[in-house]
Protein backbone atom coordinates (compact mmCIF):
# COMPACT_ATOMS: atom_id res chain seq x y z
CA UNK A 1 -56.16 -107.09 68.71
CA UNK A 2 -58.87 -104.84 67.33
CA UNK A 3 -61.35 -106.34 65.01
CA UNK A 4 -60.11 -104.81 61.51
CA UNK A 5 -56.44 -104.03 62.32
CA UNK A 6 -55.90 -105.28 59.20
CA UNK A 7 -58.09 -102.54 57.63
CA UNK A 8 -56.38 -99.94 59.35
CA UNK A 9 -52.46 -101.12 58.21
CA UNK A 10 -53.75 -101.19 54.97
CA UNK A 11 -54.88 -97.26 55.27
CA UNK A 12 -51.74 -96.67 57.04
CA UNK A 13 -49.96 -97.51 53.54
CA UNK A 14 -52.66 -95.52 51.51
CA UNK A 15 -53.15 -92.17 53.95
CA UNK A 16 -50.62 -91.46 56.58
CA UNK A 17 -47.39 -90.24 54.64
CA UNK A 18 -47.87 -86.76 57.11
CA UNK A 19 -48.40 -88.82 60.33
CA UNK A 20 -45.43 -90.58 59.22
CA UNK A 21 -43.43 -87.84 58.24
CA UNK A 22 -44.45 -86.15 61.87
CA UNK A 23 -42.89 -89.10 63.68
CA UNK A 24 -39.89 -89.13 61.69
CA UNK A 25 -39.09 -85.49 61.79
CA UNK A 26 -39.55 -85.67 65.55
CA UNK A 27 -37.99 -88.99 66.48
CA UNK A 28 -35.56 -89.80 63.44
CA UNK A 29 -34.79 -93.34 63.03
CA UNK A 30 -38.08 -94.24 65.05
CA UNK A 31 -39.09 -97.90 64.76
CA UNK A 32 -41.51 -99.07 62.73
CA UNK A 33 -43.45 -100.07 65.53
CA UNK A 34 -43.22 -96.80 67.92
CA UNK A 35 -44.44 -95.15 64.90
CA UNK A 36 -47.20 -97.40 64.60
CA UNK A 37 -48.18 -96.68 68.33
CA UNK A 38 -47.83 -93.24 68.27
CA UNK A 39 -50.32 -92.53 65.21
CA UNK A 40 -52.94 -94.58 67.53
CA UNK A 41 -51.86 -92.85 70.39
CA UNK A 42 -52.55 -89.85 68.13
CA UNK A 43 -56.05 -91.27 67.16
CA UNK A 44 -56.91 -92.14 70.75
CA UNK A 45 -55.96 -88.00 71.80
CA UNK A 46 -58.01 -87.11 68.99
CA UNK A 47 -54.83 -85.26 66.86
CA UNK A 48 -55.65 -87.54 64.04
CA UNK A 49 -58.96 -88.10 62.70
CA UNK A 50 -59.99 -91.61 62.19
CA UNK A 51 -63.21 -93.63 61.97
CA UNK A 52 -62.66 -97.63 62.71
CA UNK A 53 -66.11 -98.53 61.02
CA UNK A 54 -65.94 -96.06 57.75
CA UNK A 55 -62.84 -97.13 55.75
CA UNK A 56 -64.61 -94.30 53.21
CA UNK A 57 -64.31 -91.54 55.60
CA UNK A 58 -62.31 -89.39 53.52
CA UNK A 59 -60.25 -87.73 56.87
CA UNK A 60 -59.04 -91.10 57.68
CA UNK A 61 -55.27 -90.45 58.93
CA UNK A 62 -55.67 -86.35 58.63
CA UNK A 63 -53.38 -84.95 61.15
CA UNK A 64 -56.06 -82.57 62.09
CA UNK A 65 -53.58 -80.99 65.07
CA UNK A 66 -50.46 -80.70 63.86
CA UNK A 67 -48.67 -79.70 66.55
CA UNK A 68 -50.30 -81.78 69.72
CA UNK A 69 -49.05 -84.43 67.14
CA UNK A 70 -45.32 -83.37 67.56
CA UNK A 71 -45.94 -82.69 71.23
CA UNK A 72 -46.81 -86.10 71.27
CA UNK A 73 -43.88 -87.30 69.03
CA UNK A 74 -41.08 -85.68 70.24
CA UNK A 75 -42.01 -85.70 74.40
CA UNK A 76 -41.80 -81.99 74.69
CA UNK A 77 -44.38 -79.34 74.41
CA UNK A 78 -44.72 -76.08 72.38
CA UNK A 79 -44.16 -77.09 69.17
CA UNK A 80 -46.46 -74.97 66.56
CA UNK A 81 -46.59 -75.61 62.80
CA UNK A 82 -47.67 -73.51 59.65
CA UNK A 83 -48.04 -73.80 55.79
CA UNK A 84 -45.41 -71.63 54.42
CA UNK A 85 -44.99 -72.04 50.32
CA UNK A 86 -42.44 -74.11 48.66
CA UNK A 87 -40.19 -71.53 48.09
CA UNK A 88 -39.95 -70.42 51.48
CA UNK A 89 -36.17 -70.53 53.44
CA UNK A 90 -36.12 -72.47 56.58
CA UNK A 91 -34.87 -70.57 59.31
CA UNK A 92 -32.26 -71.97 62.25
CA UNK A 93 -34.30 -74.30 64.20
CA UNK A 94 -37.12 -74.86 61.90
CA UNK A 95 -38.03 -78.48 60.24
CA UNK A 96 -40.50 -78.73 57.19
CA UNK A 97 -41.94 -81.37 55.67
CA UNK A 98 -42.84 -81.33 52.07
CA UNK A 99 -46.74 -81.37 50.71
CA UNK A 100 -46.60 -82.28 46.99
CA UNK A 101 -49.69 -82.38 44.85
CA UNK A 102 -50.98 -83.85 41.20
CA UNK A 103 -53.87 -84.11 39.21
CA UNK A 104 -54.30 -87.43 38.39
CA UNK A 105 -57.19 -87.76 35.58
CA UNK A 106 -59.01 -85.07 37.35
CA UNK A 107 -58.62 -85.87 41.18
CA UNK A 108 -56.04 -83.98 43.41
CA UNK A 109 -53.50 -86.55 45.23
CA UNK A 110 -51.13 -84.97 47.77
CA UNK A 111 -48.13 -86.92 49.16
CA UNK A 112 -45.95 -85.77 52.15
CA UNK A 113 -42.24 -86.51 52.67
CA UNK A 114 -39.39 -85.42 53.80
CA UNK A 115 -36.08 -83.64 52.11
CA UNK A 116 -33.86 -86.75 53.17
CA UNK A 117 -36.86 -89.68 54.29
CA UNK A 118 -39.96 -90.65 51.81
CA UNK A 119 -42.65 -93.22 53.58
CA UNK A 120 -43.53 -94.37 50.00
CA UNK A 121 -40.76 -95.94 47.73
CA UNK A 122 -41.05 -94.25 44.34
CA UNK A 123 -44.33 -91.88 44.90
CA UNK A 124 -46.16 -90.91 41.61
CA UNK A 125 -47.30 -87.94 43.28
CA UNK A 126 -43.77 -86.67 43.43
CA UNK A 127 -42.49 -88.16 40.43
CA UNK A 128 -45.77 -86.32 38.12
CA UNK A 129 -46.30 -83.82 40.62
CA UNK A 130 -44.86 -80.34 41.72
CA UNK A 131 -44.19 -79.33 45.83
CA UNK A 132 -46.89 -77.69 46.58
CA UNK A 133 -46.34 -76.17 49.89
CA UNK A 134 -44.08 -76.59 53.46
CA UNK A 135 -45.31 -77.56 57.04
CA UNK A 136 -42.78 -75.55 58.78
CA UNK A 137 -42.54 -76.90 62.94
CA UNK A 138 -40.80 -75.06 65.39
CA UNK A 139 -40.62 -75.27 68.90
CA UNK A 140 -41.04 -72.26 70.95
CA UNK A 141 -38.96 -71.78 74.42
C-alpha cells in the first residue's frame, strides 16, 4: 500500500462527493471498492487532480475532466458534460447530478449528490444550502 492511504480515505470522505456521484451515475450500485479504484484510476489518467504530498492542495479530488471521468466509469466513450442551472429540464437520455452551495460563516461549501443517491448521510450543505446548479452528462452516438 501507498505510504499515506490513510490520508487519502480520509479526503475521500471530506472532497469527492462529485467523483462519487460520477461513478454512481455511471455504474449504479457500484461497490464500494470499484469506486474506490476508479477515482485512482482517475488520478493516475490525470481526470482528477490530486497531490499525494499536499493534503492542503485545495483541488484535491476536483474532477477537473468531467467527461474522460465517465468515459472511464461507464466503459464507453463520448460522454460530454455541462453546467446547466437548477431549474433546467433534463431531456430523454440526459443524467445530472446536483451542485448545492452555502455560506458557512463566510466560506462557500459545495456538496454534490444525486436526485435518488447522497455520498454523505445528512449533508449540511444541503440541509442550509440552496441547489446551485446541474452537471448535465450525455452520451453522444
Amino acid at each position: 500500500m501507498r505510504e499515506g492511504v490513510q490520508s487519502f480515505f480520509a479526503e475521500l470522505g471530506e472532497a469527492a462527493c462529485l467523483a462519487l456521484c460520477i461513478c454512481e451515475l455511471g455504474k449504479p450500485g457500484l461497490s464500494e471498492a470499484e469506486a474506490v479504484s476508479l477515482i485512482l484510476q482517475g488520478i493516475e489518467k490525470g481526470f482528477i487532480d490530486y497531490r499525494w504530498q499536499d493534503r492542503q492542495y485545495e483541488n484535491n479530488l476536483f474532477v477537473s475532466n468531467r467527461d474522460a471521468f465517465m468515459n472511464l466509469v461507464t466503459g464507453q466513450d463520448g460522454w460530454k458534460s455541462r453546467v446547466e442551472p437548477p431549474s433546467y429540464p433534463l431531456k430523454a437520455g440526459e443524467l445530472a447530478v446536483s451542485c448545492w452551495e452555502w455560506r458557512d460563516s463566510g466560506t462557500l461549501r459545495r456538496h454534490f449528490r444525486l436526485a435518488d443517491w447522497d455520498p454523505i448521510l445528512d449533508s449540511q450543505t444541503v440541509r442550509h444550502g440552496a441547489l446551485a446548479s446541474l452537471r448535465v452528462f450525455r452520451k453522444n452516438p
